[in-house]
PDB file of N, CA and C in Angstrom:
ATOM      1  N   UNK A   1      -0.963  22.744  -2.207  1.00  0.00           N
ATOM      2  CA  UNK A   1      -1.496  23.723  -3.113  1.00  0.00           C
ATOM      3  C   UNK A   1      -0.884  23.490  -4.493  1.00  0.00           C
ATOM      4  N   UNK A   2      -1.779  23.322  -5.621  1.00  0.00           N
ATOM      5  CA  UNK A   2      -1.241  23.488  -6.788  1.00  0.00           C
ATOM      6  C   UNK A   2      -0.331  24.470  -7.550  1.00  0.00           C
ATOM      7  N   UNK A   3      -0.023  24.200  -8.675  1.00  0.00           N
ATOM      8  CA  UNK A   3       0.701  25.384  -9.103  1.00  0.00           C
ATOM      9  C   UNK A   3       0.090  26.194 -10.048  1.00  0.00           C
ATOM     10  N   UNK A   4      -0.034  27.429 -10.195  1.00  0.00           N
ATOM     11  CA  UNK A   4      -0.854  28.579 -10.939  1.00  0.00           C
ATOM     12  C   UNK A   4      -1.216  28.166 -12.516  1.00  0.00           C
ATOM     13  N   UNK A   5      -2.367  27.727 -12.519  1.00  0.00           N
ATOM     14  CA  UNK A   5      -2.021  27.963 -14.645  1.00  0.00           C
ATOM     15  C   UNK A   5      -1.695  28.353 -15.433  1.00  0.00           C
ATOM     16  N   UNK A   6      -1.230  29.861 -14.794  1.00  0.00           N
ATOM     17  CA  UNK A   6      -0.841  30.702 -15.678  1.00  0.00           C
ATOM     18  C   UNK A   6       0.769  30.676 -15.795  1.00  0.00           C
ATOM     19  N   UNK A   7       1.163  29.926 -14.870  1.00  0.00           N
ATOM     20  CA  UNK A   7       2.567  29.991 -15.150  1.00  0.00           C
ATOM     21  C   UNK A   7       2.943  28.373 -15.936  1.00  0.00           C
ATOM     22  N   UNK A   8       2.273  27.306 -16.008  1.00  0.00           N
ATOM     23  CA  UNK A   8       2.265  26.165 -16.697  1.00  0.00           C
ATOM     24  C   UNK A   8       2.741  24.946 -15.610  1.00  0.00           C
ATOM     25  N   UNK A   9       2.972  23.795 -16.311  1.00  0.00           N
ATOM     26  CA  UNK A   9       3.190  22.880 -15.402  1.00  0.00           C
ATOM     27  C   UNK A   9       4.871  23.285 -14.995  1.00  0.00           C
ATOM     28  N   UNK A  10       5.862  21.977 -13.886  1.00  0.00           N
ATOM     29  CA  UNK A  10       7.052  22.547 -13.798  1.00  0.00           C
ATOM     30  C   UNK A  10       7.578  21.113 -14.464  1.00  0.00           C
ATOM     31  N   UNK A  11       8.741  21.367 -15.476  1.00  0.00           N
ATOM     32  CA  UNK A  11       9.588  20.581 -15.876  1.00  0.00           C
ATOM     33  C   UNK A  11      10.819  20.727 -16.217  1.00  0.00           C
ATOM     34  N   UNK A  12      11.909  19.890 -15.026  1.00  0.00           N
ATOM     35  CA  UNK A  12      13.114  19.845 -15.058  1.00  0.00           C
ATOM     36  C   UNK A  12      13.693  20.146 -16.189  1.00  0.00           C
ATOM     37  N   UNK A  13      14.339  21.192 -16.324  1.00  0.00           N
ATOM     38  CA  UNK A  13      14.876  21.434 -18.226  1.00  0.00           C
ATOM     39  C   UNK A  13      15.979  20.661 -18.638  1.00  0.00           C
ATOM     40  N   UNK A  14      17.179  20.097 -17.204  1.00  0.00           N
ATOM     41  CA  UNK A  14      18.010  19.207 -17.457  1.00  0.00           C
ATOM     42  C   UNK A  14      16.855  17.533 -17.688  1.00  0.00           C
ATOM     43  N   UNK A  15      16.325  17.495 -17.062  1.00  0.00           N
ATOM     44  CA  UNK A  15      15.371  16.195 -17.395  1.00  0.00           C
ATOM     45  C   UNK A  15      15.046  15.949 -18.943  1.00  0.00           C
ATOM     46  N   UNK A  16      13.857  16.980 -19.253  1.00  0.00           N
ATOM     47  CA  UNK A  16      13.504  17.535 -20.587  1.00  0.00           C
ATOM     48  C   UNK A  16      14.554  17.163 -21.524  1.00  0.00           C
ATOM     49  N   UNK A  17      16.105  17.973 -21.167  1.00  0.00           N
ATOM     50  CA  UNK A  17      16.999  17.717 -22.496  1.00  0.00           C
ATOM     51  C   UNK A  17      17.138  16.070 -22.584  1.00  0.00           C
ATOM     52  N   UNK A  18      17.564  15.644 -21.763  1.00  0.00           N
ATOM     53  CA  UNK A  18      17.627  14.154 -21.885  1.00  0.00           C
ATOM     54  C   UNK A  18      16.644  13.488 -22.302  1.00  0.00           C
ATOM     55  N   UNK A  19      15.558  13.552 -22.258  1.00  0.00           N
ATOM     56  CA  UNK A  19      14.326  12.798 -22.775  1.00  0.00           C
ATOM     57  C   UNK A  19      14.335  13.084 -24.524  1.00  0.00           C
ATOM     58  N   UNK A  20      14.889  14.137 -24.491  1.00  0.00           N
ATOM     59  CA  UNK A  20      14.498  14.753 -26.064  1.00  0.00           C
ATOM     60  C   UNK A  20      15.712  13.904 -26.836  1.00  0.00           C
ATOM     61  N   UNK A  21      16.969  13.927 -26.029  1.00  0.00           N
ATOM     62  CA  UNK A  21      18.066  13.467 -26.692  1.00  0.00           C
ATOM     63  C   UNK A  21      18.100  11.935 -26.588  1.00  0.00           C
ATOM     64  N   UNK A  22      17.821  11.275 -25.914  1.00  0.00           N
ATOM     65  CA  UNK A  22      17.374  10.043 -25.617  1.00  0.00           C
ATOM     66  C   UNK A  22      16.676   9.203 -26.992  1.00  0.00           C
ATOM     67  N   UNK A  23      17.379   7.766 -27.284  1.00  0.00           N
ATOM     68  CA  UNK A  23      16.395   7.250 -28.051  1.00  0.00           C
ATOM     69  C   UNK A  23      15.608   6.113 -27.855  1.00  0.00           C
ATOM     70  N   UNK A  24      14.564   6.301 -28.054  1.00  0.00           N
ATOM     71  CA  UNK A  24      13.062   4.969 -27.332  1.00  0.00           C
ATOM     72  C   UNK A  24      13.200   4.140 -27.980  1.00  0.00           C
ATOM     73  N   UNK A  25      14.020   3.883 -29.007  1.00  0.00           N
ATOM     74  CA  UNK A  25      14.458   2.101 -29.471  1.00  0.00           C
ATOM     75  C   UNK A  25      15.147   1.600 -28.464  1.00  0.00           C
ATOM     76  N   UNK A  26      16.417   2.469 -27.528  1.00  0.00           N
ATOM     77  CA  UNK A  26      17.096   1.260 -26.384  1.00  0.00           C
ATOM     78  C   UNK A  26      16.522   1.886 -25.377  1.00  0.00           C
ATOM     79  N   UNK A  27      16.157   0.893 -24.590  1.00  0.00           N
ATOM     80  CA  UNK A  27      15.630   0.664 -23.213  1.00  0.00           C
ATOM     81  C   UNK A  27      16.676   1.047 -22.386  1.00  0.00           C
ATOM     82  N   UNK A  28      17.208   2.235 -22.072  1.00  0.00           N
ATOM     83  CA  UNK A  28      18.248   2.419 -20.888  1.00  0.00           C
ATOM     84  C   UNK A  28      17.305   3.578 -19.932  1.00  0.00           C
ATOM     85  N   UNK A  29      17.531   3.507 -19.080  1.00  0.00           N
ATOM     86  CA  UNK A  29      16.945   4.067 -17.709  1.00  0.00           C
ATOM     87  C   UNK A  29      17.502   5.708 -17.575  1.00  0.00           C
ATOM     88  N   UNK A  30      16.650   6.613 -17.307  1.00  0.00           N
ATOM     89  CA  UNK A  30      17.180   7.786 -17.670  1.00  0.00           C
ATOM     90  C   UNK A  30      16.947   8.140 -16.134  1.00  0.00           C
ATOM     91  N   UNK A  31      18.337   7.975 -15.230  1.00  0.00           N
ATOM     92  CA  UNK A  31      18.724   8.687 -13.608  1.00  0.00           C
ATOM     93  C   UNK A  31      18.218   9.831 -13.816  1.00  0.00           C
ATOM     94  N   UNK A  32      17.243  10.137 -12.794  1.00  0.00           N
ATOM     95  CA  UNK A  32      16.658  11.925 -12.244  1.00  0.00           C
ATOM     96  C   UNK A  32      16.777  11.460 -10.312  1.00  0.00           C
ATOM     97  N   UNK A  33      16.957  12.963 -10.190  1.00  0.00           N
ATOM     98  CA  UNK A  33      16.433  13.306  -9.220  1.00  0.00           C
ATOM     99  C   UNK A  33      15.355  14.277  -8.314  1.00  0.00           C
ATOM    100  N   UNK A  34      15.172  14.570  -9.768  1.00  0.00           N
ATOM    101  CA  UNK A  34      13.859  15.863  -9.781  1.00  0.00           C
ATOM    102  C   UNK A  34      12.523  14.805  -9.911  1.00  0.00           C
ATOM    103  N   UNK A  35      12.156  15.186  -8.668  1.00  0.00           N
ATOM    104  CA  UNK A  35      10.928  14.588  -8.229  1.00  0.00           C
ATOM    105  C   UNK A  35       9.896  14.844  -8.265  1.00  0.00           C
ATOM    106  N   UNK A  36       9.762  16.589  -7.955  1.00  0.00           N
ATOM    107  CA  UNK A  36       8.851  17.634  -8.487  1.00  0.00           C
ATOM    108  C   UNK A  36       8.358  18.134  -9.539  1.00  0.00           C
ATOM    109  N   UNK A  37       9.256  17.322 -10.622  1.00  0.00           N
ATOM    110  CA  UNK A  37       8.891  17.733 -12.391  1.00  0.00           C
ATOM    111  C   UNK A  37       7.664  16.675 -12.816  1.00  0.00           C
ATOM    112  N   UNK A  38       7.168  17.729 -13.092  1.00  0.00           N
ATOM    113  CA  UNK A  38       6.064  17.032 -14.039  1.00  0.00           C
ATOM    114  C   UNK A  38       5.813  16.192 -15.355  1.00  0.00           C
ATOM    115  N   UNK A  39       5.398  15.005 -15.551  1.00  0.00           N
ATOM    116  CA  UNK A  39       5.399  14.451 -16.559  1.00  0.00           C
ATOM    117  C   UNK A  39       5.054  14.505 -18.144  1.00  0.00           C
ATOM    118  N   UNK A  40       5.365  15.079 -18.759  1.00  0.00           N
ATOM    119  CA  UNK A  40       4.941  15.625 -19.893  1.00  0.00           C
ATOM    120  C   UNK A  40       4.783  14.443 -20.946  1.00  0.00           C
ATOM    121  N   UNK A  41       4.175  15.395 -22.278  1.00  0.00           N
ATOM    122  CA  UNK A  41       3.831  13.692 -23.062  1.00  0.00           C
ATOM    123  C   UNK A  41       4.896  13.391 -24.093  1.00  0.00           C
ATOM    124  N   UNK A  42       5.582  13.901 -24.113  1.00  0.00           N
ATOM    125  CA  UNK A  42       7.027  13.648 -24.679  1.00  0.00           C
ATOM    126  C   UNK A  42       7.821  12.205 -23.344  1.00  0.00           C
ATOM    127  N   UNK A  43       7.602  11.923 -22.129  1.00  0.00           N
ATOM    128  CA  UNK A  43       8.202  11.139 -21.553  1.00  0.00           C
ATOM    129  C   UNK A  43       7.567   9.947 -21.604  1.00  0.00           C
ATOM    130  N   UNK A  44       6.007  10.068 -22.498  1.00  0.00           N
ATOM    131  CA  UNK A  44       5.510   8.773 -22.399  1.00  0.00           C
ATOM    132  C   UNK A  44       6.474   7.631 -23.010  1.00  0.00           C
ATOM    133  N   UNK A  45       6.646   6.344 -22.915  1.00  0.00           N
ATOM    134  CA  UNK A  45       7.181   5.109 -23.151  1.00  0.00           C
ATOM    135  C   UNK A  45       8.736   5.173 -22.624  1.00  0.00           C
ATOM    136  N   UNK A  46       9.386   6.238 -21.925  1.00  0.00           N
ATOM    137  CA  UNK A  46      10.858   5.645 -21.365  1.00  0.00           C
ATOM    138  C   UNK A  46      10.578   5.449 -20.004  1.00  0.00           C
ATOM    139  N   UNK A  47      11.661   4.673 -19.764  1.00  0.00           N
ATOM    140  CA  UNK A  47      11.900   4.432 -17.910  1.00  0.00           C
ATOM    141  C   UNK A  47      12.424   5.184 -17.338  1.00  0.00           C
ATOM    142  N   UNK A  48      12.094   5.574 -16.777  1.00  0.00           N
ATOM    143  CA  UNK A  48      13.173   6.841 -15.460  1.00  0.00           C
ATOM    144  C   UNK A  48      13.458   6.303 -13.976  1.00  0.00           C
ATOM    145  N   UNK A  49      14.725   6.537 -13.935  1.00  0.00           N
ATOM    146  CA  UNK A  49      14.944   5.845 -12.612  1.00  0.00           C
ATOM    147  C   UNK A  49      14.777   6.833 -11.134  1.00  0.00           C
ATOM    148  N   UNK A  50      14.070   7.225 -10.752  1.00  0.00           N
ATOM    149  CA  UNK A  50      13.609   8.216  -9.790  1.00  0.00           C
ATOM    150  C   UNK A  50      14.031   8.120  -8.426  1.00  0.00           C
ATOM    151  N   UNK A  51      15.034   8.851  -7.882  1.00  0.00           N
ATOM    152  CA  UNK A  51      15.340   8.674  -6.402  1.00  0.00           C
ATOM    153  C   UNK A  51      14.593   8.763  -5.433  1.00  0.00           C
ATOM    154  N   UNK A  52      14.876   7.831  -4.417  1.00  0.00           N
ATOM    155  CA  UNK A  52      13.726   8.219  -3.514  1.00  0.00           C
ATOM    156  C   UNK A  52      14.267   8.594  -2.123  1.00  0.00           C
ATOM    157  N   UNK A  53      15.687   8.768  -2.017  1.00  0.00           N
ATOM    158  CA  UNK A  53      16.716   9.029  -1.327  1.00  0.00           C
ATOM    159  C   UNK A  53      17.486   7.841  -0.370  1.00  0.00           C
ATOM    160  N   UNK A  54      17.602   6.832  -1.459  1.00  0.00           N
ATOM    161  CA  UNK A  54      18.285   5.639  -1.147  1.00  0.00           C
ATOM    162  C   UNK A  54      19.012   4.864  -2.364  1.00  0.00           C
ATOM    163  N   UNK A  55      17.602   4.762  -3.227  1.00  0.00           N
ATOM    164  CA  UNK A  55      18.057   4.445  -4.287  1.00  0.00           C
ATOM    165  C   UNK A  55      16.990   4.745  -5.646  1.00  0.00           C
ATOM    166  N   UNK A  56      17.406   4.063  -6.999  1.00  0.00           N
ATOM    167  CA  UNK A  56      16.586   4.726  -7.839  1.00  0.00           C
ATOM    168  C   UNK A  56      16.120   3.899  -8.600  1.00  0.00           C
ATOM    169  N   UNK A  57      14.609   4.161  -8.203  1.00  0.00           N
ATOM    170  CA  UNK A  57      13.143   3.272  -8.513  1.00  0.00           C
ATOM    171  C   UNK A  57      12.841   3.987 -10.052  1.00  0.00           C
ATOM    172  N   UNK A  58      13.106   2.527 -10.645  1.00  0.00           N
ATOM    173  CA  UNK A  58      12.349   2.377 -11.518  1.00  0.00           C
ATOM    174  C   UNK A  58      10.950   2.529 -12.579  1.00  0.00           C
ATOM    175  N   UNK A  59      10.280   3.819 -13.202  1.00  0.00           N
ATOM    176  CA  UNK A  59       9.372   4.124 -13.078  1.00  0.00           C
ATOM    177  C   UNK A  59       9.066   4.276 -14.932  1.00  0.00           C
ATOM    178  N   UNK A  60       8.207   3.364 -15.284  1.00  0.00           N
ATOM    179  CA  UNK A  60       7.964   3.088 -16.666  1.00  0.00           C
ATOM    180  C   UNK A  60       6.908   3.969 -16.805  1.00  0.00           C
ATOM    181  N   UNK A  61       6.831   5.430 -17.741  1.00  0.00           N
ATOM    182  CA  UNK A  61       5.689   6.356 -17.892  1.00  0.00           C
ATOM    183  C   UNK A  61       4.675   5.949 -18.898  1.00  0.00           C
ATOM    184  N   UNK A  62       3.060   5.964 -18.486  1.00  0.00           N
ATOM    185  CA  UNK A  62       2.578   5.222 -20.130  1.00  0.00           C
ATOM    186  C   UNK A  62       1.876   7.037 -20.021  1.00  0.00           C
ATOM    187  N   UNK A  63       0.874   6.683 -20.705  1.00  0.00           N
ATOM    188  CA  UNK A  63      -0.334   7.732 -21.214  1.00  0.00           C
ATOM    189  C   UNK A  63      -0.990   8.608 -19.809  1.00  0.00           C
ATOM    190  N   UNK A  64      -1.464   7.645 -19.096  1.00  0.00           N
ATOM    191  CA  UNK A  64      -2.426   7.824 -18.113  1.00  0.00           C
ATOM    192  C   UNK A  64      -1.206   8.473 -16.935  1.00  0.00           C
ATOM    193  N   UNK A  65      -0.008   8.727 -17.188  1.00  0.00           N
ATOM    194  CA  UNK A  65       0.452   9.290 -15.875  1.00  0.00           C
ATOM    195  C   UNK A  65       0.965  10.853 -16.544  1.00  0.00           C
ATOM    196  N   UNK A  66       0.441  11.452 -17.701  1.00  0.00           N
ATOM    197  CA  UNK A  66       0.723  12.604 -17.942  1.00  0.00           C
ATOM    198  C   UNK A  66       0.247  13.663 -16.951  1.00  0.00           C
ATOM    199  N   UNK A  67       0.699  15.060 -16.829  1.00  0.00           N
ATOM    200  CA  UNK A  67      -0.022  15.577 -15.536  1.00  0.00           C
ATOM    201  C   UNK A  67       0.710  15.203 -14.153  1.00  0.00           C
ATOM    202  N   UNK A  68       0.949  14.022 -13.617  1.00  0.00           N
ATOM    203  CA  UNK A  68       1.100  13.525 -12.241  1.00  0.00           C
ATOM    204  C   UNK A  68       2.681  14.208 -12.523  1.00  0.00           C
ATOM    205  N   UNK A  69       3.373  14.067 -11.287  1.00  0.00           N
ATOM    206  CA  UNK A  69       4.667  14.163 -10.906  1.00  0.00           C
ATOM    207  C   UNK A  69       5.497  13.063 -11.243  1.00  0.00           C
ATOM    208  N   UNK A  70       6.818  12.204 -10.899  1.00  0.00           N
ATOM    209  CA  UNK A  70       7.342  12.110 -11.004  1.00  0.00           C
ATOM    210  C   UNK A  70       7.566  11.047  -9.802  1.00  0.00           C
ATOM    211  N   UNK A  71       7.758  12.040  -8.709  1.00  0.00           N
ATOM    212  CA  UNK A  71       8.208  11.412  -7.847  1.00  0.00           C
ATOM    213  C   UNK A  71       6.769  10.270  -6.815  1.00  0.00           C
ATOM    214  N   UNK A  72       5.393  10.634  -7.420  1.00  0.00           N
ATOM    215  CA  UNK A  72       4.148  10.043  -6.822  1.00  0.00           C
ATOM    216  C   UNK A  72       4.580   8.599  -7.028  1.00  0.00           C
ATOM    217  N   UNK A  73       5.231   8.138  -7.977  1.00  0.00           N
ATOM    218  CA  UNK A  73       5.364   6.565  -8.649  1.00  0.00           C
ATOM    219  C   UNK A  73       6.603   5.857  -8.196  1.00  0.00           C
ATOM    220  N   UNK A  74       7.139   7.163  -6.872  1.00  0.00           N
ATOM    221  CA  UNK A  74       8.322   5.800  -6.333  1.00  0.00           C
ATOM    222  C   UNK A  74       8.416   6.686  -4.798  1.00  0.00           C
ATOM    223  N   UNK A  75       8.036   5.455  -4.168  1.00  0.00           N
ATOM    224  CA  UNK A  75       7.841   5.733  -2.570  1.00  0.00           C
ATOM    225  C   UNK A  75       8.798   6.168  -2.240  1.00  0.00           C
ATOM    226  N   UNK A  76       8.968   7.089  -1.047  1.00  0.00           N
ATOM    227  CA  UNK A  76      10.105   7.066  -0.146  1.00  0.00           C
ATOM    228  C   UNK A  76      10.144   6.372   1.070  1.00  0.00           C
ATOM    229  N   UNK A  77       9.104   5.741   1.711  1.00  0.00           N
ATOM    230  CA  UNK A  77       9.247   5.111   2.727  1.00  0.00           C
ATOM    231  C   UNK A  77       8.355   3.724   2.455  1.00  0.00           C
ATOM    232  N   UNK A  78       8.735   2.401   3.065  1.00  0.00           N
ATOM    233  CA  UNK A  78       8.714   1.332   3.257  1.00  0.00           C
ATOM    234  C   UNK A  78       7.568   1.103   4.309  1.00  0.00           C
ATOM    235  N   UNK A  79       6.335   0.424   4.011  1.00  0.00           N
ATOM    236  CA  UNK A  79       5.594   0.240   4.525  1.00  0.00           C
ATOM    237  C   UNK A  79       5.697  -1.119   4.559  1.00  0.00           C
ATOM    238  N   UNK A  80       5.668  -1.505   6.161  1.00  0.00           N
ATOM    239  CA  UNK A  80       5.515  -2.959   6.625  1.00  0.00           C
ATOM    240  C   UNK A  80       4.772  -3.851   7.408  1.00  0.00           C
ATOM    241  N   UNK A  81       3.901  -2.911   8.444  1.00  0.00           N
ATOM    242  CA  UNK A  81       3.027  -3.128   8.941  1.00  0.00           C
ATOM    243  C   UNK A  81       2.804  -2.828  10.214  1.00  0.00           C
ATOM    244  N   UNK A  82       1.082  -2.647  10.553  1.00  0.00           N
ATOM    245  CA  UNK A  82       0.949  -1.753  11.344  1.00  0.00           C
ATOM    246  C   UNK A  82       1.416  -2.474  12.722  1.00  0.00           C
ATOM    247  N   UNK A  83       1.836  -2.276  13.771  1.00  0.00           N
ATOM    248  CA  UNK A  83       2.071  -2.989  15.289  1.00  0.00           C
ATOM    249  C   UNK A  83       1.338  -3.188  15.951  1.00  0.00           C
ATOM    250  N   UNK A  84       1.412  -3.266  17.414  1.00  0.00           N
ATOM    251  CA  UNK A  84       0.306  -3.935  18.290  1.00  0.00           C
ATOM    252  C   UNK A  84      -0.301  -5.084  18.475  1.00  0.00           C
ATOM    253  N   UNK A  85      -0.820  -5.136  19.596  1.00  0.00           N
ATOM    254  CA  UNK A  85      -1.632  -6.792  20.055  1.00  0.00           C
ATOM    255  C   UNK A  85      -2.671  -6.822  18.850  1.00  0.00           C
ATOM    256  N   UNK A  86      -3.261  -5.884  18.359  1.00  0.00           N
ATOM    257  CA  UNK A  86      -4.095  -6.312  17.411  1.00  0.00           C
ATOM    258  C   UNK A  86      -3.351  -6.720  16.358  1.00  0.00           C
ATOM    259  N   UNK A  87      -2.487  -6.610  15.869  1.00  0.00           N
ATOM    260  CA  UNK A  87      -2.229  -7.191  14.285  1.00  0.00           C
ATOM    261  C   UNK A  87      -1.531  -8.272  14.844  1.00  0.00           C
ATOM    262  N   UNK A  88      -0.727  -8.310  15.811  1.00  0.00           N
ATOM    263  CA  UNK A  88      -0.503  -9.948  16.314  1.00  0.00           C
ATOM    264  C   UNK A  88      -1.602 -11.133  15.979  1.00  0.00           C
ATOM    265  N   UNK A  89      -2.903 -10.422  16.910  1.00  0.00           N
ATOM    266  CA  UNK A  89      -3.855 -11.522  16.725  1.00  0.00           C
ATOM    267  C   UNK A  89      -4.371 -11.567  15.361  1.00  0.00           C
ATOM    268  N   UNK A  90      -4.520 -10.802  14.498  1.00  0.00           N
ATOM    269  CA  UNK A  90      -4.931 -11.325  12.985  1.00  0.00           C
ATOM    270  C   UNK A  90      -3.705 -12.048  12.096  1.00  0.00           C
ATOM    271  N   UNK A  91      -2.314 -11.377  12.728  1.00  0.00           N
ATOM    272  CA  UNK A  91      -1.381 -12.610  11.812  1.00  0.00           C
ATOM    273  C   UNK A  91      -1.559 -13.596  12.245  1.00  0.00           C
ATOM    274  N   UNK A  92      -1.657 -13.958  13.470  1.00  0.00           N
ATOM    275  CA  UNK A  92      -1.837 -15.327  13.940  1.00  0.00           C
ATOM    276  C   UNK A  92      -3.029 -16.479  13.380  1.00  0.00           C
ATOM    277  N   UNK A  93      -4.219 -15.344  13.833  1.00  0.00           N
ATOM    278  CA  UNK A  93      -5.553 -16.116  13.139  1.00  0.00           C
ATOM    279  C   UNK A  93      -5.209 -16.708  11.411  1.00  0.00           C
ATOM    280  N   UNK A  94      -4.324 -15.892  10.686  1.00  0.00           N
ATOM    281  CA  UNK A  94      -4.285 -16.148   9.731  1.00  0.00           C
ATOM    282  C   UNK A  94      -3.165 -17.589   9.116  1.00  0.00           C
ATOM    283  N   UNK A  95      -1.979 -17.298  10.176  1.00  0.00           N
ATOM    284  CA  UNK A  95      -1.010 -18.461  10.297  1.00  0.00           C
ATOM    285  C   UNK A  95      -1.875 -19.627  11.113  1.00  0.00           C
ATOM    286  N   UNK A  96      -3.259 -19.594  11.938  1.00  0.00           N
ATOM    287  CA  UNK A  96      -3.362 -21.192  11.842  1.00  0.00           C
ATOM    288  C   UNK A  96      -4.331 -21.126  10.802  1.00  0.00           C
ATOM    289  N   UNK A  97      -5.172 -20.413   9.961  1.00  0.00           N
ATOM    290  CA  UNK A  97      -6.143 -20.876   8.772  1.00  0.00           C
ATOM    291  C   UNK A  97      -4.688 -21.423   7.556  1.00  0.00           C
ATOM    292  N   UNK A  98      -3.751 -20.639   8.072  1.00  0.00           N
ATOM    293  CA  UNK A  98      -2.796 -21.477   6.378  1.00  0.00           C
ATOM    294  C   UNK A  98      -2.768 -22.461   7.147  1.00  0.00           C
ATOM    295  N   UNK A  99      -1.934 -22.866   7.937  1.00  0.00           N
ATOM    296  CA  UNK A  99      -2.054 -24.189   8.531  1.00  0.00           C
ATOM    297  C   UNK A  99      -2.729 -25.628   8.539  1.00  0.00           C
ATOM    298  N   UNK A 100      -4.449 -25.198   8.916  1.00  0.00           N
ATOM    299  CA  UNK A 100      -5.429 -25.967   8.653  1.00  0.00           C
ATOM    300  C   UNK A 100      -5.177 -26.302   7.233  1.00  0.00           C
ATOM    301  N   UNK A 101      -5.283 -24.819   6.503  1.00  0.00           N
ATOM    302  CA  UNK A 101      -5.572 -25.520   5.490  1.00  0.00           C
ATOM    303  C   UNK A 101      -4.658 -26.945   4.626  1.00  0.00           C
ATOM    304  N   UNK A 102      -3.353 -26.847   4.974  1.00  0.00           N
ATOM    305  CA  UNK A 102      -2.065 -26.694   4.328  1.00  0.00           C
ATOM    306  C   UNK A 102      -2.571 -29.006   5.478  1.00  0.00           C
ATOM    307  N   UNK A 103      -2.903 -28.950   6.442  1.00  0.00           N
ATOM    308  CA  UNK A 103      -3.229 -30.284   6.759  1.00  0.00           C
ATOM    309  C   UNK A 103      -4.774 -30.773   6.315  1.00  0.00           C
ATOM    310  N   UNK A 104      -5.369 -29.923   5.680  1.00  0.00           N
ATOM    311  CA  UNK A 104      -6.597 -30.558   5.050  1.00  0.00           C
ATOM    312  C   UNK A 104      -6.394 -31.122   3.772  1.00  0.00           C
ATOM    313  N   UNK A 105      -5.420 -30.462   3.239  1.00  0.00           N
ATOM    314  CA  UNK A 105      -4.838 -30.801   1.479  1.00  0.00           C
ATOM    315  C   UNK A 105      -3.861 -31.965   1.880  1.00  0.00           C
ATOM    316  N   UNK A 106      -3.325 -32.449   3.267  1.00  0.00           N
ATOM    317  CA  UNK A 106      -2.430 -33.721   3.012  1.00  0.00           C
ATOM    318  C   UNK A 106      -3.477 -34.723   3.451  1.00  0.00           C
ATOM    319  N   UNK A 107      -4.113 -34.775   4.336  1.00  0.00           N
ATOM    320  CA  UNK A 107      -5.521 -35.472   4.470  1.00  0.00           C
ATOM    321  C   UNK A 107      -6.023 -35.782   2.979  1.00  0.00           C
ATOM    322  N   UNK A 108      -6.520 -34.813   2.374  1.00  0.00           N
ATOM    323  CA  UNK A 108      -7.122 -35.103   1.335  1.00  0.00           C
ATOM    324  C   UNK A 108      -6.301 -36.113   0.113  1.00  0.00           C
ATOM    325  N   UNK A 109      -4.886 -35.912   0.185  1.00  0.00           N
ATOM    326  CA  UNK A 109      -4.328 -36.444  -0.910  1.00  0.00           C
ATOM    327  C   UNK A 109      -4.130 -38.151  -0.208  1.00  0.00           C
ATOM    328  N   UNK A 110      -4.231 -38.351   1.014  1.00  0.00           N
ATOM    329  CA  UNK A 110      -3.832 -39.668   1.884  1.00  0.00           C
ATOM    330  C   UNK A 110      -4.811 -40.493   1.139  1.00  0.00           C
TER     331      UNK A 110
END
């Protein structure tokens, strides 16, 4: 559920001060852990380093992410792939097409 309009977007006020005090000539990474704050257009062009409860991802704000959160632009979990006999058989199918291919290109250069 969104948050009411009438009360405005939410932004970290310790975040906020730092962005304001912050200067966009040096490139230094501004540590948050407020994930839930909203991006305002005062944060466009710095980096924020955003926890994701391990460590802190890197997250360069342009124009187009005003509105969004914060924390949408740095995962918390690691996606690696799905399991089962089925994705066996498509990595496989796919490790002998590199294969083939990888002996059609030494063929070809012979």
């Amino acid at each position: 559920m969104s948050r009411s309009l009438k009360k405005g977007p939410y932004i970290d006020e310790k975040l906020l001060e730092k962005v304001l005090g912050a200067n966009k000539s040096q490139k230094t990474i501004i540590k948050t852990w407020a994930r839930h704050s909203s991006i305002s257009p005062e944060m466009v062009g710095y980096t924020f380093g955003v926890h994701n409860g391990k460590e802190f991802v890197p997250v360069y704000v342009s124009e187009d992410m005003v509105g969004h959160k914060l924390g949408e632009f740095a995962a918390t979990t690691k996606f690696s792939r799905h399991g089962g006999k089925m994705q066996r058989e498509i990595e496989a199918g796919a490790d002998q097409k590199e294969a083939a291919k990888v002996q059609a290109d030494i063929k070809g250069k012979k």
